[in-house]
N, C-alpha and C. Protein backbone atom coordinates (compact mmCIF):
# COMPACT_ATOMS: atom_id res chain seq x y z
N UNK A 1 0.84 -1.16 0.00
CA UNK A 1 0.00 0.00 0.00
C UNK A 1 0.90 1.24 0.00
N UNK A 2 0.46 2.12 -0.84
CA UNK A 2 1.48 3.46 -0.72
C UNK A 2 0.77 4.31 0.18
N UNK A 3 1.57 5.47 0.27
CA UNK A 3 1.59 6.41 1.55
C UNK A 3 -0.04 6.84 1.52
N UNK A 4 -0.31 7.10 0.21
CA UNK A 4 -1.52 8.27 -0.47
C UNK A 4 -2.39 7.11 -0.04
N UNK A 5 -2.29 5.78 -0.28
CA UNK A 5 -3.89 4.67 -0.25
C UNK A 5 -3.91 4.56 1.37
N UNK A 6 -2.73 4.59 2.16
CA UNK A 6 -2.76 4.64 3.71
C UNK A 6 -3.87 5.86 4.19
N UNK A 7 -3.51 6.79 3.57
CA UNK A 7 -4.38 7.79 4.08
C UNK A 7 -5.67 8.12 3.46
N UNK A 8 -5.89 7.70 2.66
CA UNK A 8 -7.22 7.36 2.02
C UNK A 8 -8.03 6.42 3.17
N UNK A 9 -7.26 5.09 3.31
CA UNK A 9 -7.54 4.25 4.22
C UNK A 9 -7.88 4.56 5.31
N UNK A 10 -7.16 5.34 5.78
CA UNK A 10 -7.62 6.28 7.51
C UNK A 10 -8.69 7.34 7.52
N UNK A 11 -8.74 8.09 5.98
CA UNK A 11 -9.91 8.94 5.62
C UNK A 11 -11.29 8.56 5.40
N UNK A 12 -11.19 7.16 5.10
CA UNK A 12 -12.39 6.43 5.32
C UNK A 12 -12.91 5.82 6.35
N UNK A 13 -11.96 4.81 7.06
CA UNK A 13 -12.00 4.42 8.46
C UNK A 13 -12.78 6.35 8.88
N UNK A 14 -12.01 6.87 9.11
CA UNK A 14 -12.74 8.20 9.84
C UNK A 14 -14.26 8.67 9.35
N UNK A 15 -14.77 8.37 8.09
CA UNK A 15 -15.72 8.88 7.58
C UNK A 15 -16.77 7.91 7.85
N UNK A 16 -16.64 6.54 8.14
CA UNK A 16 -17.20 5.65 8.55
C UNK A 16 -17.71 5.55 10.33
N UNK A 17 -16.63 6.21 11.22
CA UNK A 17 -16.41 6.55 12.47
C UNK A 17 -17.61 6.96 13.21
N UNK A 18 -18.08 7.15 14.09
CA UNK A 18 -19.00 7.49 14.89
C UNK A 18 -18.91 7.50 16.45
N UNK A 19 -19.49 8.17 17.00
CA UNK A 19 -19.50 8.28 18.47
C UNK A 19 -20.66 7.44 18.87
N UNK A 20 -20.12 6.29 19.60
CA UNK A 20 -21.17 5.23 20.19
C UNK A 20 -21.47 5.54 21.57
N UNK A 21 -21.11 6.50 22.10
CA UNK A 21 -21.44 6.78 23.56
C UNK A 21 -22.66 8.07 23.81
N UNK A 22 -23.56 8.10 24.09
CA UNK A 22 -25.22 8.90 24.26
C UNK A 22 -23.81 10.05 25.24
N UNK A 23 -25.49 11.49 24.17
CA UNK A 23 -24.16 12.19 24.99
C UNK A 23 -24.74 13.01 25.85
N UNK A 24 -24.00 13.83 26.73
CA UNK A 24 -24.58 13.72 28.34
C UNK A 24 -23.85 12.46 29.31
N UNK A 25 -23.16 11.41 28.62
CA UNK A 25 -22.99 10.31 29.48
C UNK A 25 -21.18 10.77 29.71
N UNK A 26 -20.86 10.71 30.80
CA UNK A 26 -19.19 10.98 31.40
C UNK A 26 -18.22 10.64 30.27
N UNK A 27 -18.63 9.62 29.49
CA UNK A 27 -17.40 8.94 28.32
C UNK A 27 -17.89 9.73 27.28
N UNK A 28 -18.98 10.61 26.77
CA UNK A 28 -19.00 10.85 25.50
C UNK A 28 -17.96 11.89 25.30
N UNK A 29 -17.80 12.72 26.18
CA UNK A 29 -16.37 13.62 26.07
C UNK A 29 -15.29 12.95 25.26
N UNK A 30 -14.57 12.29 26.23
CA UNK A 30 -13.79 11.18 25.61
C UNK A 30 -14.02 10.10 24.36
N UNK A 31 -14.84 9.85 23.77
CA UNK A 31 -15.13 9.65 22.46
C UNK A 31 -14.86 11.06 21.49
N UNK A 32 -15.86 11.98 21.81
CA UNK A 32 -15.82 13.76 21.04
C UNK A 32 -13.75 13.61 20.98
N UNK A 33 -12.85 13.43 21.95
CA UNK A 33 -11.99 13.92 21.85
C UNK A 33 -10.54 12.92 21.59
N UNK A 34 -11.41 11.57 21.41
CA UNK A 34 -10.82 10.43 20.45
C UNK A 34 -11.12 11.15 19.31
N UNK A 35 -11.85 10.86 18.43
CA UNK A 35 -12.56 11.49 17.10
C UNK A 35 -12.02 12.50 16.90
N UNK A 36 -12.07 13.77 17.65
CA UNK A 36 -11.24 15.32 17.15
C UNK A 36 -9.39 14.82 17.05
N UNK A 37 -8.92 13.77 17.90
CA UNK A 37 -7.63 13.84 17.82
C UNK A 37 -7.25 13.22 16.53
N UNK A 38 -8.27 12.53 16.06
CA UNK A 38 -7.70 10.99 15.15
C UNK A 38 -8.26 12.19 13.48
N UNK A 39 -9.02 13.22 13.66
CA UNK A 39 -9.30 14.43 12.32
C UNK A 39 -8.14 14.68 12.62
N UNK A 40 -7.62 15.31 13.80
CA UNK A 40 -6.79 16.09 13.33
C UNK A 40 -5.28 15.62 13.10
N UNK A 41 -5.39 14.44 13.27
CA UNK A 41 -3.74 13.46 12.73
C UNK A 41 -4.33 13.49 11.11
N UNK A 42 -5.43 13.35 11.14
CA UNK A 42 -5.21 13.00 9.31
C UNK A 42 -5.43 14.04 8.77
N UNK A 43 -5.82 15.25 9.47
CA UNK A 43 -5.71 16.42 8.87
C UNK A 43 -4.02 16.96 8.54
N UNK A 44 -3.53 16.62 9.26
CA UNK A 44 -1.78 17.04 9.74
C UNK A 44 -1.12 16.01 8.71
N UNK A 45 -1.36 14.94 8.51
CA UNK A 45 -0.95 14.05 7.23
C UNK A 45 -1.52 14.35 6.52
N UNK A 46 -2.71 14.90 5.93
CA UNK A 46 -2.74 15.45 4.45
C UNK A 46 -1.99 16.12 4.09
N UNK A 47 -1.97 17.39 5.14
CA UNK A 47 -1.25 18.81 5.08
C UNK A 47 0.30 18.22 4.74
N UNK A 48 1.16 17.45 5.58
CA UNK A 48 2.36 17.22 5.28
C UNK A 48 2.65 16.35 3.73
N UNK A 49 1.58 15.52 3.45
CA UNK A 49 1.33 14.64 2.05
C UNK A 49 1.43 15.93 0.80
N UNK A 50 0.61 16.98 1.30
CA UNK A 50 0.65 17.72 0.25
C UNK A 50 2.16 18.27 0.25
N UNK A 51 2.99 19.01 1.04
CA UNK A 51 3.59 19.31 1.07
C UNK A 51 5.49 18.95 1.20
N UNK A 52 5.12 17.55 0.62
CA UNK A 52 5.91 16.90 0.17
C UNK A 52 6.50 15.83 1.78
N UNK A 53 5.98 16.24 3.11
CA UNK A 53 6.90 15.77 4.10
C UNK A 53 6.44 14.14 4.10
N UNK A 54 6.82 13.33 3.18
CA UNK A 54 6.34 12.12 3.79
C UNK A 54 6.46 11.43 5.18
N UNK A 55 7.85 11.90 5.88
CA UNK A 55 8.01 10.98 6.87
C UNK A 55 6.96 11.51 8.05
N UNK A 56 6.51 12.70 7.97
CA UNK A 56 5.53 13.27 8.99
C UNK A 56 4.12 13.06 8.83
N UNK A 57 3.89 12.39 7.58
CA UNK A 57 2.73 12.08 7.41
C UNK A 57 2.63 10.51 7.37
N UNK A 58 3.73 10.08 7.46
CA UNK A 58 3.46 8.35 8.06
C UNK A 58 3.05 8.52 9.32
N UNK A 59 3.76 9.49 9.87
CA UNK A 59 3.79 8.93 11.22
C UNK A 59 2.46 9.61 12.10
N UNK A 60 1.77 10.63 11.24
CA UNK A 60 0.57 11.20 11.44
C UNK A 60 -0.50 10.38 11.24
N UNK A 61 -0.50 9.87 9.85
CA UNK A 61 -1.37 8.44 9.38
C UNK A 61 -1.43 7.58 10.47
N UNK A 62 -0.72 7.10 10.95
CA UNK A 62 -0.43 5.51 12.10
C UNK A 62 -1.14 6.12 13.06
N UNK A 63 -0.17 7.22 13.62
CA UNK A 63 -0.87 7.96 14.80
C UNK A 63 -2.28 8.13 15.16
N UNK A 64 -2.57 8.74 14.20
CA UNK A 64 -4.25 8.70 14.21
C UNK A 64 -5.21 7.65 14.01
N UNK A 65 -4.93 6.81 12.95
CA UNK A 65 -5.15 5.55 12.88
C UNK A 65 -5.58 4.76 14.22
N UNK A 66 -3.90 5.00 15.39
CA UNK A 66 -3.92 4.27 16.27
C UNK A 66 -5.05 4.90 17.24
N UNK A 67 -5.86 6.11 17.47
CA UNK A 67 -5.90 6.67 18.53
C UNK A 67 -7.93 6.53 17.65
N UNK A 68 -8.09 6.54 16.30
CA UNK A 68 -9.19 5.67 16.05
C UNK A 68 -9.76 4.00 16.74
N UNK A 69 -8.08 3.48 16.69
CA UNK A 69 -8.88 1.67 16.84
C UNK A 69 -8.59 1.51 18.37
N UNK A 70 -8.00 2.32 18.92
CA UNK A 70 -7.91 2.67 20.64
C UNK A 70 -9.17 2.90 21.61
N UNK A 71 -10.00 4.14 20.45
CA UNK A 71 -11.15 4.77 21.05
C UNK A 71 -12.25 3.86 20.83
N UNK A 72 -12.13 2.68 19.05
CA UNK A 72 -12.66 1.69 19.13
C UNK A 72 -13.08 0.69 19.67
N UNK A 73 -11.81 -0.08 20.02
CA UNK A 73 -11.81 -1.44 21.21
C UNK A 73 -11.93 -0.57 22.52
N UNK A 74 -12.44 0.37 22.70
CA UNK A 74 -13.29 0.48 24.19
C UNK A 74 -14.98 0.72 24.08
N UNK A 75 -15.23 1.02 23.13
CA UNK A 75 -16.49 1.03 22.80
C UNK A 75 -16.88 2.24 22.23
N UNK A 76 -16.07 3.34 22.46
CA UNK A 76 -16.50 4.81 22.56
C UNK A 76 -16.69 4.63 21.23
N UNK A 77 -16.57 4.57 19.87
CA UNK A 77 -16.38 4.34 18.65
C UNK A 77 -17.20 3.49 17.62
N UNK A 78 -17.28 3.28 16.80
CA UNK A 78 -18.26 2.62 16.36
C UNK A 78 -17.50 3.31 14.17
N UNK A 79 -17.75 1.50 13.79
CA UNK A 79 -17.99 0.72 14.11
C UNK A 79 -16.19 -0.22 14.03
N UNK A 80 -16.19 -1.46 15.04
CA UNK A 80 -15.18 -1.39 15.47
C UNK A 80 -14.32 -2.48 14.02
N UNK A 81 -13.43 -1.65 13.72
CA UNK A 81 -12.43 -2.10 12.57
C UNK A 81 -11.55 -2.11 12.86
N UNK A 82 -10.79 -2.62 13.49
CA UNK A 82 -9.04 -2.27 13.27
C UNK A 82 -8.24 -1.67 12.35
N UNK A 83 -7.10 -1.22 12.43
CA UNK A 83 -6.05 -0.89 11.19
C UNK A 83 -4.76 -1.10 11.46
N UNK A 84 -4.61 -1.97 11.81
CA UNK A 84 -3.15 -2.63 12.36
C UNK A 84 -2.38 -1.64 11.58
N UNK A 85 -0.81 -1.60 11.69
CA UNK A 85 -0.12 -1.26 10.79
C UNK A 85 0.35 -2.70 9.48
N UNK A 86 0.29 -2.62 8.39
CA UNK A 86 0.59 -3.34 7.83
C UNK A 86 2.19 -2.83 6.71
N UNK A 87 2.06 -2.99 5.78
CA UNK A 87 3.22 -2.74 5.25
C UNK A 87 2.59 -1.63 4.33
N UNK A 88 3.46 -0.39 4.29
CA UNK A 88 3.25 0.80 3.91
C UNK A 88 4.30 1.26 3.13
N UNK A 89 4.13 1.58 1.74
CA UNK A 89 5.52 1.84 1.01
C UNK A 89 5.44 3.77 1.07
N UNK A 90 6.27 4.75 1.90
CA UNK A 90 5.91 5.64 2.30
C UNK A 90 6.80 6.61 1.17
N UNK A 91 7.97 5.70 -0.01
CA UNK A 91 8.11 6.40 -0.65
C UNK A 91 9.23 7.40 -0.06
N UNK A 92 9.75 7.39 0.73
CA UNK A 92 11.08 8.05 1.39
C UNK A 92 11.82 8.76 0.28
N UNK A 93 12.02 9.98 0.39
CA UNK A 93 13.19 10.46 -0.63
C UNK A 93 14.16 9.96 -0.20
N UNK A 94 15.13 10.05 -0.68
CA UNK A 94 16.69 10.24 0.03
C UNK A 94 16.94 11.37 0.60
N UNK A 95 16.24 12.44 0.68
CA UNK A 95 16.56 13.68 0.82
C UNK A 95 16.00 13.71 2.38
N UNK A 96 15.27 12.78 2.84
CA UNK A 96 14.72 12.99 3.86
C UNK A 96 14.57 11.37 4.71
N UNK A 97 15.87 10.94 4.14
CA UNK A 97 15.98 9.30 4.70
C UNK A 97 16.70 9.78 6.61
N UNK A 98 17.62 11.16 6.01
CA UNK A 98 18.32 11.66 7.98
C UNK A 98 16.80 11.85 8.49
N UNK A 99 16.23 12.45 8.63
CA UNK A 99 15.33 12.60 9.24
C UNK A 99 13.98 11.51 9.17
N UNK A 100 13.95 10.49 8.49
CA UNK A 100 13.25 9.47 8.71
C UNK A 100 14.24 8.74 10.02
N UNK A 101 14.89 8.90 10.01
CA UNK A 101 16.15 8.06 10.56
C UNK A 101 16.10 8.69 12.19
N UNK A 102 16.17 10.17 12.39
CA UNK A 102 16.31 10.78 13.27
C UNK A 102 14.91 11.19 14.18
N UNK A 103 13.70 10.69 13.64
CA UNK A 103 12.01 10.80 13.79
C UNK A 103 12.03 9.15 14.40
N UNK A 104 12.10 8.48 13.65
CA UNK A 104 12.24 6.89 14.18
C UNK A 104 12.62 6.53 15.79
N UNK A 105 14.16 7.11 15.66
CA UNK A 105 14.71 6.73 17.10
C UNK A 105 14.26 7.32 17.73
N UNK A 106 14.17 9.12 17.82
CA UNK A 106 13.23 9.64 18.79
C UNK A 106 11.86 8.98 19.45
N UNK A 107 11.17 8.19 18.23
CA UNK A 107 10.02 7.87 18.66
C UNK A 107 10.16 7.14 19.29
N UNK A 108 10.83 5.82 19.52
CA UNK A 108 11.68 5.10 20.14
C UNK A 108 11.98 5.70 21.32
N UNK A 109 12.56 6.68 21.64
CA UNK A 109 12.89 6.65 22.75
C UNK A 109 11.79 6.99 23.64
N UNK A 110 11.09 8.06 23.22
CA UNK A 110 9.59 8.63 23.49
C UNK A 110 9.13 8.08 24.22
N UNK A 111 8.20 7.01 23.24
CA UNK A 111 7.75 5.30 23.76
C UNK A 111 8.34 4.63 24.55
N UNK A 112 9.45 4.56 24.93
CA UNK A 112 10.01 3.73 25.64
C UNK A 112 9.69 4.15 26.91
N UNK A 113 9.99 5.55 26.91
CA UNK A 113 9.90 6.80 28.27
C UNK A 113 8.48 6.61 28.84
N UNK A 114 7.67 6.71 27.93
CA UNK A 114 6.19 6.94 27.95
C UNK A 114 5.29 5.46 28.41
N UNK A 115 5.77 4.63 28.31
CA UNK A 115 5.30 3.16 28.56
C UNK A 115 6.17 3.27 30.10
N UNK A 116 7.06 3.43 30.64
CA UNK A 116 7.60 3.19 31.87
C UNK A 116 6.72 4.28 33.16
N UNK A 117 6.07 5.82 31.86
CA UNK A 117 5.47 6.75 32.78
C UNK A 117 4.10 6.30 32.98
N UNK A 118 3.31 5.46 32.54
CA UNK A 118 2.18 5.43 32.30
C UNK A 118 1.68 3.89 33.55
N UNK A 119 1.12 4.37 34.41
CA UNK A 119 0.55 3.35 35.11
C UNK A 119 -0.76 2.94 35.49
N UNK A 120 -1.33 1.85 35.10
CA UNK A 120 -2.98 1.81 35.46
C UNK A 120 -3.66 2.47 36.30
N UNK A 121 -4.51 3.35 35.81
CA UNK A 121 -5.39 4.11 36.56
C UNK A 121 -6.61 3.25 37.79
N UNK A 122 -7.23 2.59 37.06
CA UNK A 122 -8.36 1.36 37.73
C UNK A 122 -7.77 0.68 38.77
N UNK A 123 -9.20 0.59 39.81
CA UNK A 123 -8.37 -0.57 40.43
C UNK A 123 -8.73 -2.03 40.09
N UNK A 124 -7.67 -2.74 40.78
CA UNK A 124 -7.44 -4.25 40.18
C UNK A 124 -8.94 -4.71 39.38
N UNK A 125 -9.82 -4.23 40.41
CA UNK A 125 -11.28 -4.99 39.97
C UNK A 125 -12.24 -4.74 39.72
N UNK A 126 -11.70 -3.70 38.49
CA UNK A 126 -12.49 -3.22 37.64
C UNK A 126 -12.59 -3.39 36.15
N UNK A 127 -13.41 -3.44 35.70
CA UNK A 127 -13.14 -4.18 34.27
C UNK A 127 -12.24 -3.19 33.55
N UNK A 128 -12.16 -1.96 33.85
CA UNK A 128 -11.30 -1.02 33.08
C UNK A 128 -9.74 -1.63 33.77
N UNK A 129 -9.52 -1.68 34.53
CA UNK A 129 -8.07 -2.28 34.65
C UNK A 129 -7.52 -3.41 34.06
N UNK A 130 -8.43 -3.94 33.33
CA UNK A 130 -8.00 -5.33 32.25
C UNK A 130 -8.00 -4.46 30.83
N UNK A 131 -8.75 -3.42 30.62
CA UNK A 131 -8.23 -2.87 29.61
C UNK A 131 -7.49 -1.87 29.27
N UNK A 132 -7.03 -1.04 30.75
CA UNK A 132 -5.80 -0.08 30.74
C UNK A 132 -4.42 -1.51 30.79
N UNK A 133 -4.35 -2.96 30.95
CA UNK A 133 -3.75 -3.80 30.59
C UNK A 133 -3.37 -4.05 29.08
N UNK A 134 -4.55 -4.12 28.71
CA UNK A 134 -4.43 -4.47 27.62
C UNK A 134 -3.63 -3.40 26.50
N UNK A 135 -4.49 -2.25 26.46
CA UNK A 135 -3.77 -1.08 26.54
C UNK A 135 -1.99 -0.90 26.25
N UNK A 136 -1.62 -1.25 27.71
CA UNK A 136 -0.17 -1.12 27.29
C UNK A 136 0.20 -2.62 26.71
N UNK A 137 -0.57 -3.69 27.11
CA UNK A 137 0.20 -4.82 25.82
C UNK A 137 -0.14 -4.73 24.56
N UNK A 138 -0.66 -3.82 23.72
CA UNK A 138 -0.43 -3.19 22.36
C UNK A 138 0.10 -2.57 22.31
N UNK A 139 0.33 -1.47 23.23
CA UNK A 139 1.15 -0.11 23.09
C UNK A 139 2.87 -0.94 23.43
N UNK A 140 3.45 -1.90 24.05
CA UNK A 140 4.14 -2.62 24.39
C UNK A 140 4.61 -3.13 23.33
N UNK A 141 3.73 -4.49 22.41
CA UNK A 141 3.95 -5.14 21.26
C UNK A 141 4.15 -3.79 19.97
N UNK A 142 3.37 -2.85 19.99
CA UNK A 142 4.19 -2.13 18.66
C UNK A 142 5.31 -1.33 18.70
N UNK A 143 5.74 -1.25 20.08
CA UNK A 143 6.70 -0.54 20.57
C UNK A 143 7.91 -1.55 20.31
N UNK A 144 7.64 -3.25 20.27
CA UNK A 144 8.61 -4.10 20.34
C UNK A 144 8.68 -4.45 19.13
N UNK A 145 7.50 -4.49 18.09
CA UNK A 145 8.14 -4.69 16.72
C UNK A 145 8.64 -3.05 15.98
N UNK A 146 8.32 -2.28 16.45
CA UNK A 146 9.07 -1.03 15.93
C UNK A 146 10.31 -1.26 15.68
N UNK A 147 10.83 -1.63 17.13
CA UNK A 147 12.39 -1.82 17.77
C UNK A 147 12.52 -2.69 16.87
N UNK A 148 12.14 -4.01 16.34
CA UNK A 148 12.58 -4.81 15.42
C UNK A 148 12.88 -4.71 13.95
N UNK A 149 11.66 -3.91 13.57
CA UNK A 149 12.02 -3.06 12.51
C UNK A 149 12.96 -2.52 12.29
N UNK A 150 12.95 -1.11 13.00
CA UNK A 150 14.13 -0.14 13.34
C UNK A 150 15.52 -0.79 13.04
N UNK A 151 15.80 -2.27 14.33
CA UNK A 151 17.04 -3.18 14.10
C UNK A 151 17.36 -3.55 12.64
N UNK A 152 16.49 -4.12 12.26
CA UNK A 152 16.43 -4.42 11.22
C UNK A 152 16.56 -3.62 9.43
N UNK A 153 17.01 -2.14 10.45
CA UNK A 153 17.30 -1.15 9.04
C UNK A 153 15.50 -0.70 8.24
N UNK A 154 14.25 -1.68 8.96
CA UNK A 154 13.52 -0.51 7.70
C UNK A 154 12.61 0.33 8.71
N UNK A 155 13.36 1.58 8.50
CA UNK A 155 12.85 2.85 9.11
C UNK A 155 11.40 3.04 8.92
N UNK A 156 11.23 2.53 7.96
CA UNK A 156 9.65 3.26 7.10
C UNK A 156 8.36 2.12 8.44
N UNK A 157 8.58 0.74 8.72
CA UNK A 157 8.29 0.02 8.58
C UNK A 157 8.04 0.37 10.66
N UNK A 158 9.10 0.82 10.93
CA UNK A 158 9.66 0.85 12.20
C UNK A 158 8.71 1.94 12.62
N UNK A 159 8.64 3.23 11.97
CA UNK A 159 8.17 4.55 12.41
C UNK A 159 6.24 4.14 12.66
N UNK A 160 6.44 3.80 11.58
CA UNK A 160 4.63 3.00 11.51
C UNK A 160 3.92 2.47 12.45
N UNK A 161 4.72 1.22 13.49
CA UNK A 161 4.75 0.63 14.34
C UNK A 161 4.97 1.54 15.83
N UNK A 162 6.11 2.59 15.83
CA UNK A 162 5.81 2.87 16.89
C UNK A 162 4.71 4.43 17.03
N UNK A 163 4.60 4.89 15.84
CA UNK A 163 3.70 5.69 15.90
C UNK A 163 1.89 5.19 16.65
N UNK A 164 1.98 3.98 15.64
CA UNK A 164 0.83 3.34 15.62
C UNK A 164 0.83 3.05 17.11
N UNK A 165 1.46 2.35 18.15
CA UNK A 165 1.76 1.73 19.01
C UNK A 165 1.58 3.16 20.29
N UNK A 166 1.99 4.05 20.28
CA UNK A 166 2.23 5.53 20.78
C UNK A 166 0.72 5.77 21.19
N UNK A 167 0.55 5.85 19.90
CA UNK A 167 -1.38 6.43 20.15
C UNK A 167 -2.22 5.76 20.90
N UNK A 168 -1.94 4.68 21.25
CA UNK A 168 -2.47 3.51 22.08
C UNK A 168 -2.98 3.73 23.45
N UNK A 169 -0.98 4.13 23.62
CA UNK A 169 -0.88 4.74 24.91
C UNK A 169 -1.76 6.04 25.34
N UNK A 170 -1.38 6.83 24.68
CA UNK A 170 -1.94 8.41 24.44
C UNK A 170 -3.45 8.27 24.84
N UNK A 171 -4.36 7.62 23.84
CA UNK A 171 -5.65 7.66 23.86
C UNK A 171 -5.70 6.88 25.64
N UNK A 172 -4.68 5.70 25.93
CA UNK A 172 -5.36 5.28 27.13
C UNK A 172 -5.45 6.53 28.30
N UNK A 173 -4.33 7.26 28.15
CA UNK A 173 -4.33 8.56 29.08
C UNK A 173 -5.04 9.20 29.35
N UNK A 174 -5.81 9.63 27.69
CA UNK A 174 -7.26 10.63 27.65
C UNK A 174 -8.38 10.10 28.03
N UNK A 175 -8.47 8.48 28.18
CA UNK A 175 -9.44 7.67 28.54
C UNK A 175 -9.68 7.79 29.88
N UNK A 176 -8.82 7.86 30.65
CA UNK A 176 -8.50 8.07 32.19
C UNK A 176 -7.86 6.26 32.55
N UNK A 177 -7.39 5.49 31.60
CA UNK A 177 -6.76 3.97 31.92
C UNK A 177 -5.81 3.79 32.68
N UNK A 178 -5.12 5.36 32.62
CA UNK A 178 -3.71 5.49 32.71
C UNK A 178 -3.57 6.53 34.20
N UNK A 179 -2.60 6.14 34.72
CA UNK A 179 -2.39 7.95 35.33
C UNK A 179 -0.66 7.69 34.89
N UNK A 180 -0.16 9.25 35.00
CA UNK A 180 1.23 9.43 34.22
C UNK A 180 1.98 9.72 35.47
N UNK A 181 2.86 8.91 35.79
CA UNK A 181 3.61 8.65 36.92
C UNK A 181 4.87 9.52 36.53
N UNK A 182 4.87 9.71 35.37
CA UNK A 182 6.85 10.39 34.90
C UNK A 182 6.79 12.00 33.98
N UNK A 183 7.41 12.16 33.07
CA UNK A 183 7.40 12.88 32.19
C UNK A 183 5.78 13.14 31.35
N UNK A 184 5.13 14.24 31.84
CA UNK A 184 3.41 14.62 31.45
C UNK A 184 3.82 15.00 30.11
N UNK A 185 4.89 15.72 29.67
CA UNK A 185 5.12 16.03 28.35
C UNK A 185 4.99 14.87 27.28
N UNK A 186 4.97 13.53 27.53
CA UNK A 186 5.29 12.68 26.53
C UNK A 186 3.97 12.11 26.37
N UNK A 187 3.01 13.29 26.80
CA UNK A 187 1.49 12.85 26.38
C UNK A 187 0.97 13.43 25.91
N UNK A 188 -0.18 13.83 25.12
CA UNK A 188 -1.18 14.70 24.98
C UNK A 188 -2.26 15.25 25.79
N UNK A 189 -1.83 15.37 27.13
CA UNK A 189 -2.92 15.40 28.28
C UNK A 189 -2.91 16.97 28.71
């Protein structure tokens, strides 16, 4: 899939999207502000698509993507589709392979930071504490095939994964799954 059908892909996923939570109810906020975050990642990857930045619009694509199938598998969302990251040909210039390169590891480190700050909000015995779990074992697993990627030299492949993987986290924060034990900056809160 190239960069342009990725975001087509997320432009539809979004146009398809809906708020499944009655509103007036404590979570519809948090749906309204899943939905406004996941426009405005694919608004920010058009904008960079047009303007030639591919590597900022992969990682805008995933991002938002991720913070769609996040707000999904809790219910707030509708109707529930996934969009894993799959293989994305993003078309890299050479002109902008340093900074695919230098966006990657950052994210990397980010994530890494951001998964150690982030600790279950719920207590044990609540059904939300099996899914602020779950939560970080996606945000965990794309954080670990990023890293594999990454190892593995394909940047394009790597950024995708931990972008995708990032938003996971992020949305669990805005959900209230999470409370942020470390660095508040490495969230959107």
């Amino acid at each position: 899939m190239t960069l342009e059908e990725y975001g087509g892909l997320f432009e539809g996923a979004l146009l398809r999207a809906r708020v499944a939570v009655p509103d007036g109810r404590p979570l519809f906020r948090v749906a309204v502000e899943v939905m406004e975050m996941a426009a405005a990642y694919l608004s920010d990857g058009v904008t960079f698509l047009e303007a030639g930045d591919r590597v900022n619009a992969l990682a805008a694509f995933a991002y938002g993507l991720g913070w769609l199938d996040a707000g999904s598998s809790l219910g707030l969302i509708e109707p529930y589709d996934p969009h894993p990251p799959e293989a994305v040909d993003a078309r890299i210039l050479p002109s902008q392979t340093a900074r695919l390169d230098e966006k990657t590891r950052r994210y990397r480190r980010m994530l890494d930071s951001a998964l150690a700050a982030a600790k279950e909000a719920p207590d044990v015995s609540s059904p939300l504490h099996a899914a602020a779990r779950e939560f970080l074992r996606v945000a965990q697993r794309w954080y670990e095939g990023g890293g594999e990627r990454l190892d593995a030299g394909d940047l394009n492949g790597a950024l995708l994964r931990l972008s995708y993987g990032y938003a996971w986290l992020d949305a669990g924060i805005r959900a209230g799954l999470f409370r942020v034990t470390g660095r508040r900056d490495l969230f959107t809160v």
